[in-house]
PDB file of N, CA and C in Angstrom:
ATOM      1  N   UNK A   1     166.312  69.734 159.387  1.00  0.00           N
ATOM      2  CA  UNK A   1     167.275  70.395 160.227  1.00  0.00           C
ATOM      3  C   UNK A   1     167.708  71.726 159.628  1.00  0.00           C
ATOM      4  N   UNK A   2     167.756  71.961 158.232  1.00  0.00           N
ATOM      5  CA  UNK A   2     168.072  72.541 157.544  1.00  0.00           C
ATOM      6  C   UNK A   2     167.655  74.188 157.928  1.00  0.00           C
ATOM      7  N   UNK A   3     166.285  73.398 157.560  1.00  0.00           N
ATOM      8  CA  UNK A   3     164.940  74.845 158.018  1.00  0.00           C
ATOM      9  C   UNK A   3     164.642  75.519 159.073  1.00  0.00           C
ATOM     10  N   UNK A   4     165.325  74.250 160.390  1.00  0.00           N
ATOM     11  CA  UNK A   4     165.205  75.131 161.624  1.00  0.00           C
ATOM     12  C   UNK A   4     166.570  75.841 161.740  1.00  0.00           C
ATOM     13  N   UNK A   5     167.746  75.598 161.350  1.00  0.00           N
ATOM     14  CA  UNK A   5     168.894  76.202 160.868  1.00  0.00           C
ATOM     15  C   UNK A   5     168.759  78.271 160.412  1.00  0.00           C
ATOM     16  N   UNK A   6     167.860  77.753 159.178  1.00  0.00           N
ATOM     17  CA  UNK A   6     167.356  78.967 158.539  1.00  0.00           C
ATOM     18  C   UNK A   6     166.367  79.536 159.753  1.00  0.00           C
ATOM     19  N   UNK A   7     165.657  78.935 160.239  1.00  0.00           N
ATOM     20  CA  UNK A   7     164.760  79.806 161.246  1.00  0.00           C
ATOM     21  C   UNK A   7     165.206  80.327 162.210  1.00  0.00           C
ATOM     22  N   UNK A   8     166.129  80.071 162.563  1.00  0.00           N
ATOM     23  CA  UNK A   8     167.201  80.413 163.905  1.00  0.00           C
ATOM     24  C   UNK A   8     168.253  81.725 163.405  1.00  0.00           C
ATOM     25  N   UNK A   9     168.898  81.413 162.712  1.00  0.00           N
ATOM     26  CA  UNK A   9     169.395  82.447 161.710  1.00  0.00           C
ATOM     27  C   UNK A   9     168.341  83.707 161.041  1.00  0.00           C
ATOM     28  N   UNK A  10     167.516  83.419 161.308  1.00  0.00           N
ATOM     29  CA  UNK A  10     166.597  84.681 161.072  1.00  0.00           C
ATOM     30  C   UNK A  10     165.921  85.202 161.938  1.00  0.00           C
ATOM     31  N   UNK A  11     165.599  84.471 162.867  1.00  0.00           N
ATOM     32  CA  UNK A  11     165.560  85.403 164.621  1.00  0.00           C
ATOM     33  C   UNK A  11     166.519  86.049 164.862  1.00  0.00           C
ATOM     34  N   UNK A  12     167.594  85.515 164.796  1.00  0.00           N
ATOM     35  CA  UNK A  12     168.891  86.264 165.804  1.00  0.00           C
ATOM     36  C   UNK A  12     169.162  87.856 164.705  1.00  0.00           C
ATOM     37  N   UNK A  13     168.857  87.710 163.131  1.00  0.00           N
ATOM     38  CA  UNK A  13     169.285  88.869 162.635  1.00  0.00           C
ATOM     39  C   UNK A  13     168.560  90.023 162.543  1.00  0.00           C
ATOM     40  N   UNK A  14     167.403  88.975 162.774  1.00  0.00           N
ATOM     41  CA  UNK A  14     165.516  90.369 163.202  1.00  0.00           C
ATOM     42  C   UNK A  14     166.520  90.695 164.514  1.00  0.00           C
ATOM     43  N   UNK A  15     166.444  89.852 165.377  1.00  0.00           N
ATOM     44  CA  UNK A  15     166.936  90.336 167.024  1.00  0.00           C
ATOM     45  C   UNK A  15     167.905  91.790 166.880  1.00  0.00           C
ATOM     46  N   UNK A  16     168.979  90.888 165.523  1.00  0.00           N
ATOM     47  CA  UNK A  16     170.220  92.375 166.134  1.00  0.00           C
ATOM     48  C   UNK A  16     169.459  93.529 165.458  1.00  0.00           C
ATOM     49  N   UNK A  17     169.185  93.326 163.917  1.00  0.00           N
ATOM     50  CA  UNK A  17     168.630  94.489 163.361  1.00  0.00           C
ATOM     51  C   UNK A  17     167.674  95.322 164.353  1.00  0.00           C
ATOM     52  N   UNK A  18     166.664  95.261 165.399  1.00  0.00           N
ATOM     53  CA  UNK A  18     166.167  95.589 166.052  1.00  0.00           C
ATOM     54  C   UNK A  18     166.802  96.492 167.398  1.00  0.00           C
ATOM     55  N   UNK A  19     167.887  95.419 168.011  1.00  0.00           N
ATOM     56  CA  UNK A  19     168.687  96.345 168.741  1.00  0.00           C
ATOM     57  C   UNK A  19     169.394  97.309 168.047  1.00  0.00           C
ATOM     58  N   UNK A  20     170.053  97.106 166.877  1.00  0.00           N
ATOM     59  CA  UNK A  20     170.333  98.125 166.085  1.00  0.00           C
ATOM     60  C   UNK A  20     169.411  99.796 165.813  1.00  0.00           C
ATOM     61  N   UNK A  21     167.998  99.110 165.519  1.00  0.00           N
ATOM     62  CA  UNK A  21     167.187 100.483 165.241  1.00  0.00           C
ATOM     63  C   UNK A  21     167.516 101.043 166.850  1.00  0.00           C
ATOM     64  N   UNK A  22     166.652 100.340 167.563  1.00  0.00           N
ATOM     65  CA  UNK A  22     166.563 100.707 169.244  1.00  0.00           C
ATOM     66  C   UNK A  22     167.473 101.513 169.779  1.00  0.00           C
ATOM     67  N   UNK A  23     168.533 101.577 169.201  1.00  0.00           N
ATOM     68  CA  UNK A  23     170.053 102.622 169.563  1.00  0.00           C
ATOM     69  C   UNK A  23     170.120 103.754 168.797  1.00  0.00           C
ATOM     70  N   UNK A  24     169.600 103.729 167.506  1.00  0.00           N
ATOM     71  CA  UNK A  24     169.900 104.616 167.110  1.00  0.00           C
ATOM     72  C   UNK A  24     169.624 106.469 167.239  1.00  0.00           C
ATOM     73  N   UNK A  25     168.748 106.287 167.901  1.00  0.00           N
ATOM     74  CA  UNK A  25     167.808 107.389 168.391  1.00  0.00           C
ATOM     75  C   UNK A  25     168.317 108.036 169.640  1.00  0.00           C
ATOM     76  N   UNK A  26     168.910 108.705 169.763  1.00  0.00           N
ATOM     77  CA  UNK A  26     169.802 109.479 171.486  1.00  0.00           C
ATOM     78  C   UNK A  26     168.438 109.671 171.713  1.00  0.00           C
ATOM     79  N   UNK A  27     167.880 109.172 173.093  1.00  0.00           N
ATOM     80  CA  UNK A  27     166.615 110.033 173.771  1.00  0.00           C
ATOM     81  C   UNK A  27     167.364 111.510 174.306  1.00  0.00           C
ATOM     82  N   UNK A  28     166.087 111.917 174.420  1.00  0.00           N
ATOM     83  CA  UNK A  28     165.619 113.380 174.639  1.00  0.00           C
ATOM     84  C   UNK A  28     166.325 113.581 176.153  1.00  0.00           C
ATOM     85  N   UNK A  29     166.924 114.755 177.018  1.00  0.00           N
ATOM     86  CA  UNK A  29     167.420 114.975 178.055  1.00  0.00           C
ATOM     87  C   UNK A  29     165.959 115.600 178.766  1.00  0.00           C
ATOM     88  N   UNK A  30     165.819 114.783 179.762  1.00  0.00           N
ATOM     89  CA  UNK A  30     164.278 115.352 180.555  1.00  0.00           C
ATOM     90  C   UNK A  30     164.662 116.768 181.014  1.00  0.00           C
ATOM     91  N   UNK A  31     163.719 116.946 181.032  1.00  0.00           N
ATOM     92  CA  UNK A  31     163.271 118.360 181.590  1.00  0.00           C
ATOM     93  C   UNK A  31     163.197 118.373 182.474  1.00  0.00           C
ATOM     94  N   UNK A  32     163.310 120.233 183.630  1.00  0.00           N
ATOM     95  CA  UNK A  32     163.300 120.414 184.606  1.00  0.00           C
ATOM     96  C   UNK A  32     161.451 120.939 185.365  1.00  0.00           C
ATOM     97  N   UNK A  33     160.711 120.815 186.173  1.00  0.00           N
ATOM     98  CA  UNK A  33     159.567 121.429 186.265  1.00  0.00           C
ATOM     99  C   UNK A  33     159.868 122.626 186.257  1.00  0.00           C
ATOM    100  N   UNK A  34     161.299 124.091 186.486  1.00  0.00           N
ATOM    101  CA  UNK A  34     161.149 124.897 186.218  1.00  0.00           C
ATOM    102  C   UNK A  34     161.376 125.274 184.703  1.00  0.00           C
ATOM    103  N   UNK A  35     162.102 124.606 184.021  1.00  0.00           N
ATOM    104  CA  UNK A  35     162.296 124.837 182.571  1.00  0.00           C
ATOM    105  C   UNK A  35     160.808 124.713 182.019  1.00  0.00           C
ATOM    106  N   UNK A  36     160.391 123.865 182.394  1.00  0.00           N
ATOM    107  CA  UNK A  36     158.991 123.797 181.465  1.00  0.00           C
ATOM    108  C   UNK A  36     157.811 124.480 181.139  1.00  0.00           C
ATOM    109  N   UNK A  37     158.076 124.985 182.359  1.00  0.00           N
ATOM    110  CA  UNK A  37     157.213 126.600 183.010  1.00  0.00           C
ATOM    111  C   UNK A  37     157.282 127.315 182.699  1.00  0.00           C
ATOM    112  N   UNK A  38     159.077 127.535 182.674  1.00  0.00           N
ATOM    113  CA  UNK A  38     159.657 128.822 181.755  1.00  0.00           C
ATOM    114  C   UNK A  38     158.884 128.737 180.508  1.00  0.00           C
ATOM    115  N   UNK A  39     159.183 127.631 179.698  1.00  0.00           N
ATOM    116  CA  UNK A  39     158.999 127.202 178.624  1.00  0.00           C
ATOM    117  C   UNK A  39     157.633 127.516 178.349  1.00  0.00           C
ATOM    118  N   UNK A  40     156.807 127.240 179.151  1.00  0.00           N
ATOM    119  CA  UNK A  40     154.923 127.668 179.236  1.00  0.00           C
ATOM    120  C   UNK A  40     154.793 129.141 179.422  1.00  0.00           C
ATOM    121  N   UNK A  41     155.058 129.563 179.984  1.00  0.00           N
ATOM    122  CA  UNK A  41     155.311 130.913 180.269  1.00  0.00           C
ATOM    123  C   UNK A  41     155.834 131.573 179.074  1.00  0.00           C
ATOM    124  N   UNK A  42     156.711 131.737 178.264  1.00  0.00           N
ATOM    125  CA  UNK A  42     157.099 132.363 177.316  1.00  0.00           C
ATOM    126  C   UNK A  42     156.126 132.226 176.376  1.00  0.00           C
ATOM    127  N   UNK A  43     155.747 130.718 175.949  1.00  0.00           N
ATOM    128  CA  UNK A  43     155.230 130.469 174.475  1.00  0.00           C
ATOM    129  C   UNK A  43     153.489 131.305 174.923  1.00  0.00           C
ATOM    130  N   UNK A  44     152.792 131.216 175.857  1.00  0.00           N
ATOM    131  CA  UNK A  44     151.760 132.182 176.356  1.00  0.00           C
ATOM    132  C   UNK A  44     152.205 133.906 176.242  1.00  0.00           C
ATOM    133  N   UNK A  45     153.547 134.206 176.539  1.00  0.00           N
ATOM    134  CA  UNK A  45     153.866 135.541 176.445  1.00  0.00           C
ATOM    135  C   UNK A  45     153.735 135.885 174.918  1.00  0.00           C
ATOM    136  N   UNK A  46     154.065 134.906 174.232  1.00  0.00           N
ATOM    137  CA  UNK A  46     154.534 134.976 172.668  1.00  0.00           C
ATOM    138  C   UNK A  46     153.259 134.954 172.024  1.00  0.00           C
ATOM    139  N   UNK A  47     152.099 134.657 172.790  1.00  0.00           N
ATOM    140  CA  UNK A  47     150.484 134.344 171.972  1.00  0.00           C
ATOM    141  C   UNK A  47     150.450 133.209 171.177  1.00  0.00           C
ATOM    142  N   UNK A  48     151.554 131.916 171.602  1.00  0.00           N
ATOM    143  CA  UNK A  48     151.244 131.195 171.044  1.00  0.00           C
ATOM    144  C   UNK A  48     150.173 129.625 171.636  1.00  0.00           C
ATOM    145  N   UNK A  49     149.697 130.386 173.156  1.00  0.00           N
ATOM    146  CA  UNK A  49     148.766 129.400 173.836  1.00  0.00           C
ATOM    147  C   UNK A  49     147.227 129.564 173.618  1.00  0.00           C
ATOM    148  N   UNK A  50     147.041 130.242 172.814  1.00  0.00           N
ATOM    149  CA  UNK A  50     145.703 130.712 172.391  1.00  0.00           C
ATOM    150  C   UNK A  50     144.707 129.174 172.444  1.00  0.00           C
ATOM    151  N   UNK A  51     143.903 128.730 172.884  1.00  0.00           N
ATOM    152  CA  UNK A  51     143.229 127.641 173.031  1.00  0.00           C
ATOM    153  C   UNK A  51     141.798 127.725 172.037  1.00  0.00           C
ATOM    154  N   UNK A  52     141.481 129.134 171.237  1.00  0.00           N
ATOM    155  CA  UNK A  52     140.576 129.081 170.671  1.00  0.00           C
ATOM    156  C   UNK A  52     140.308 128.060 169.498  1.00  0.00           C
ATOM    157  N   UNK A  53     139.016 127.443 169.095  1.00  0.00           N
ATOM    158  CA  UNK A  53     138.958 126.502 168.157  1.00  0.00           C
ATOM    159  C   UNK A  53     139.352 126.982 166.884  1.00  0.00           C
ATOM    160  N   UNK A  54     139.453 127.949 166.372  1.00  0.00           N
ATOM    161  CA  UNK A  54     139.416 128.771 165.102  1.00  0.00           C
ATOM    162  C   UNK A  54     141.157 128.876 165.329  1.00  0.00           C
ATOM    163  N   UNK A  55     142.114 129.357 165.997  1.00  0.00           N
ATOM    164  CA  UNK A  55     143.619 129.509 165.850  1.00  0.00           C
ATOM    165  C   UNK A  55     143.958 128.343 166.676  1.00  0.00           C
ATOM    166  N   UNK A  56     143.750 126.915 167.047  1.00  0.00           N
ATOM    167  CA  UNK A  56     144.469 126.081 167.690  1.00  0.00           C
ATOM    168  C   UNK A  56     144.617 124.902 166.457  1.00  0.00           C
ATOM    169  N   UNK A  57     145.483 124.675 166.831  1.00  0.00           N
ATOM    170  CA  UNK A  57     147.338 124.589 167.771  1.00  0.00           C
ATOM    171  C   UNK A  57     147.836 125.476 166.620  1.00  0.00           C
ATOM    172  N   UNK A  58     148.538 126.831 167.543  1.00  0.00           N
ATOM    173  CA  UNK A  58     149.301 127.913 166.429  1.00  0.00           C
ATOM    174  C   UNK A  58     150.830 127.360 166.345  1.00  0.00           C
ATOM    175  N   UNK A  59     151.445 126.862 165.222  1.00  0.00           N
ATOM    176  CA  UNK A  59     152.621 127.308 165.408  1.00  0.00           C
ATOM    177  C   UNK A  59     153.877 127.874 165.669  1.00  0.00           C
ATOM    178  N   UNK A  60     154.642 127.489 166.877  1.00  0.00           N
ATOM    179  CA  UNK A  60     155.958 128.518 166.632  1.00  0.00           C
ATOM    180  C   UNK A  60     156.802 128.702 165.750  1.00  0.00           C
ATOM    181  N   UNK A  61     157.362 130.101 165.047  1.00  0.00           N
ATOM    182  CA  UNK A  61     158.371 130.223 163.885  1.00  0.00           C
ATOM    183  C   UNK A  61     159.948 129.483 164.679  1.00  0.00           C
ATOM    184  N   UNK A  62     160.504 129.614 164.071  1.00  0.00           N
ATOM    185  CA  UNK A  62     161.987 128.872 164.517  1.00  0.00           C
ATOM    186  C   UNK A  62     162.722 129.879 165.503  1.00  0.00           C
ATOM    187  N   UNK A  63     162.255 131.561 165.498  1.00  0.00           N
ATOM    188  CA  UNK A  63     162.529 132.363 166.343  1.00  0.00           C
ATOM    189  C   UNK A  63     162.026 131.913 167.482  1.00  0.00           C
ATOM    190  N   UNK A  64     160.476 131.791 167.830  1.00  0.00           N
ATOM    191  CA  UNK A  64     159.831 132.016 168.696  1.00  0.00           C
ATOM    192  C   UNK A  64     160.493 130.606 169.289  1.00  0.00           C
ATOM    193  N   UNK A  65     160.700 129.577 168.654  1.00  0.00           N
ATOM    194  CA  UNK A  65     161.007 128.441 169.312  1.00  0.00           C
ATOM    195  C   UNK A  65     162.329 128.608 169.963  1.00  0.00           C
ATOM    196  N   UNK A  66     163.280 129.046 169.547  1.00  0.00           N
ATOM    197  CA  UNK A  66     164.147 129.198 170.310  1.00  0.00           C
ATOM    198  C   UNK A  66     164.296 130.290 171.396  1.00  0.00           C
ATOM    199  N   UNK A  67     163.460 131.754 171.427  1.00  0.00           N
ATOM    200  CA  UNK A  67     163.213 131.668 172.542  1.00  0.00           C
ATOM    201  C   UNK A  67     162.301 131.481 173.738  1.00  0.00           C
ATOM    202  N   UNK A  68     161.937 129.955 173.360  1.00  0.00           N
ATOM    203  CA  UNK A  68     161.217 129.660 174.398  1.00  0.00           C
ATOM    204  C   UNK A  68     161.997 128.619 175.012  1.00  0.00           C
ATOM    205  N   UNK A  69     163.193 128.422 173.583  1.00  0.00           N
ATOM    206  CA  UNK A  69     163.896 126.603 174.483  1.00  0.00           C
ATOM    207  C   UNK A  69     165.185 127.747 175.419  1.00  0.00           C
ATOM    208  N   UNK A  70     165.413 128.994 174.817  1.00  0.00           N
ATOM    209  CA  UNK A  70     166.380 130.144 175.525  1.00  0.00           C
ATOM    210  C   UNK A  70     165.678 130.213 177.274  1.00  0.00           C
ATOM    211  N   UNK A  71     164.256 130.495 177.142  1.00  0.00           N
ATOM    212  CA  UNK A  71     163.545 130.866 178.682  1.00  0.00           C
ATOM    213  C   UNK A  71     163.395 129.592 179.049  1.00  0.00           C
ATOM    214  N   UNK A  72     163.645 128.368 179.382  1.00  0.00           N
ATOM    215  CA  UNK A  72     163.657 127.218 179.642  1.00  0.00           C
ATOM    216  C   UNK A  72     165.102 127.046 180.103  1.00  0.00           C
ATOM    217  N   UNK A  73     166.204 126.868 179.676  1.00  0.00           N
ATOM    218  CA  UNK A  73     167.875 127.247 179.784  1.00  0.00           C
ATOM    219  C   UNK A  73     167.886 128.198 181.215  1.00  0.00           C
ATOM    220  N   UNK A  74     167.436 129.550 180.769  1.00  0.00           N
ATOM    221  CA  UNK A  74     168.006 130.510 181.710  1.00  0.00           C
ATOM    222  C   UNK A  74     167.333 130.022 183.327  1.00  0.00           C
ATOM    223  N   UNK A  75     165.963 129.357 183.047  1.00  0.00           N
ATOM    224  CA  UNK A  75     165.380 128.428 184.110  1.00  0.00           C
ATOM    225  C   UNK A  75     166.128 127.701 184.904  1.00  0.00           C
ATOM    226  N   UNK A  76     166.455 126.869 184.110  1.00  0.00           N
ATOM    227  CA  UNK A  76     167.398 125.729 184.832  1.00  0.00           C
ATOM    228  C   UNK A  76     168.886 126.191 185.671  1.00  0.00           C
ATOM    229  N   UNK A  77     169.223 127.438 184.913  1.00  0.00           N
ATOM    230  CA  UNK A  77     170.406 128.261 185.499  1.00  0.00           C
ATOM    231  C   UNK A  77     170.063 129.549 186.714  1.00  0.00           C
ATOM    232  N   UNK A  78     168.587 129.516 186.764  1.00  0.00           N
ATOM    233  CA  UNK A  78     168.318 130.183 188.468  1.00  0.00           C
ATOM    234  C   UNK A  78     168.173 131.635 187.512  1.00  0.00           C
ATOM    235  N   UNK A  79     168.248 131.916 186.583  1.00  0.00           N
ATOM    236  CA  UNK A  79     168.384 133.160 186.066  1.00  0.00           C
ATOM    237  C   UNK A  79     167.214 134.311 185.955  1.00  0.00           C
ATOM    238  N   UNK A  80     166.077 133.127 185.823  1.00  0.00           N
ATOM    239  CA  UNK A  80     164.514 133.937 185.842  1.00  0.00           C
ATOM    240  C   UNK A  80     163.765 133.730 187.309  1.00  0.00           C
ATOM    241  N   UNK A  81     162.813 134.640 187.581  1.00  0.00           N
ATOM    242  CA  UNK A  81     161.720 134.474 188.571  1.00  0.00           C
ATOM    243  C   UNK A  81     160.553 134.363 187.027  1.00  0.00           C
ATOM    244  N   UNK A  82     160.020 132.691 187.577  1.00  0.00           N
ATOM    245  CA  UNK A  82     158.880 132.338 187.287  1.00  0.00           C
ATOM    246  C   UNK A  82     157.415 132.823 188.320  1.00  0.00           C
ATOM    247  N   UNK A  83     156.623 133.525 187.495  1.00  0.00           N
ATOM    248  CA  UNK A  83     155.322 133.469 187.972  1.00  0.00           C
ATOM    249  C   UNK A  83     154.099 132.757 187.392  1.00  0.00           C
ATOM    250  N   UNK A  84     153.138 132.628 187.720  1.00  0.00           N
ATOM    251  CA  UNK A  84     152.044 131.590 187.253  1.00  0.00           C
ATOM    252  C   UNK A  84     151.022 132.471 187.216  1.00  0.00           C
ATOM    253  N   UNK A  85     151.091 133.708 187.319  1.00  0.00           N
ATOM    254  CA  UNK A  85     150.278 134.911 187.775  1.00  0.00           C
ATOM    255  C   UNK A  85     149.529 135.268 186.082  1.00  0.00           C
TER     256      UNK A  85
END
């Protein structure tokens, strides 16, 4: 009885520890299809969509990243005309 005691008691603390991790993480706020565009649109303005095998996947610096998460923002606020052009 003992052991199923102990086995029971160690499900339920895997269980909470688990809901525990599972919370800890705020998910991400989805995106808009025009923010993302924006967002595509800039990081291509910036030369950072280059698809060649020799420079892919280029990094953005912490500038370039923010303004691309900036042209994504002003998106969502009606502020830009997006083209695909």
């Amino acid at each position: 009885m003992k052991i199923a005691a102990r086995a029971f008691a160690s499900l339920v603390l895997v269980g909470m520890a688990g809901a525990a991790m599972a919370q800890s993480a705020p998910a991400p706020e989805p995106k808009t299809r025009a923010q993302v565009t924006a967002e595509m649109l800039e990081a291509r303005r910036l030369g950072l969509m280059d698809t060649q095998v020799e420079n892919y996947p280029r990094q953005a610096t912490a500038a370039q990243a923010e303004q691309i998460r900036q042209a994504g923002l002003k998106a969502v606020k009606g502020q830009t005309q997006l083209s695909l052009r």
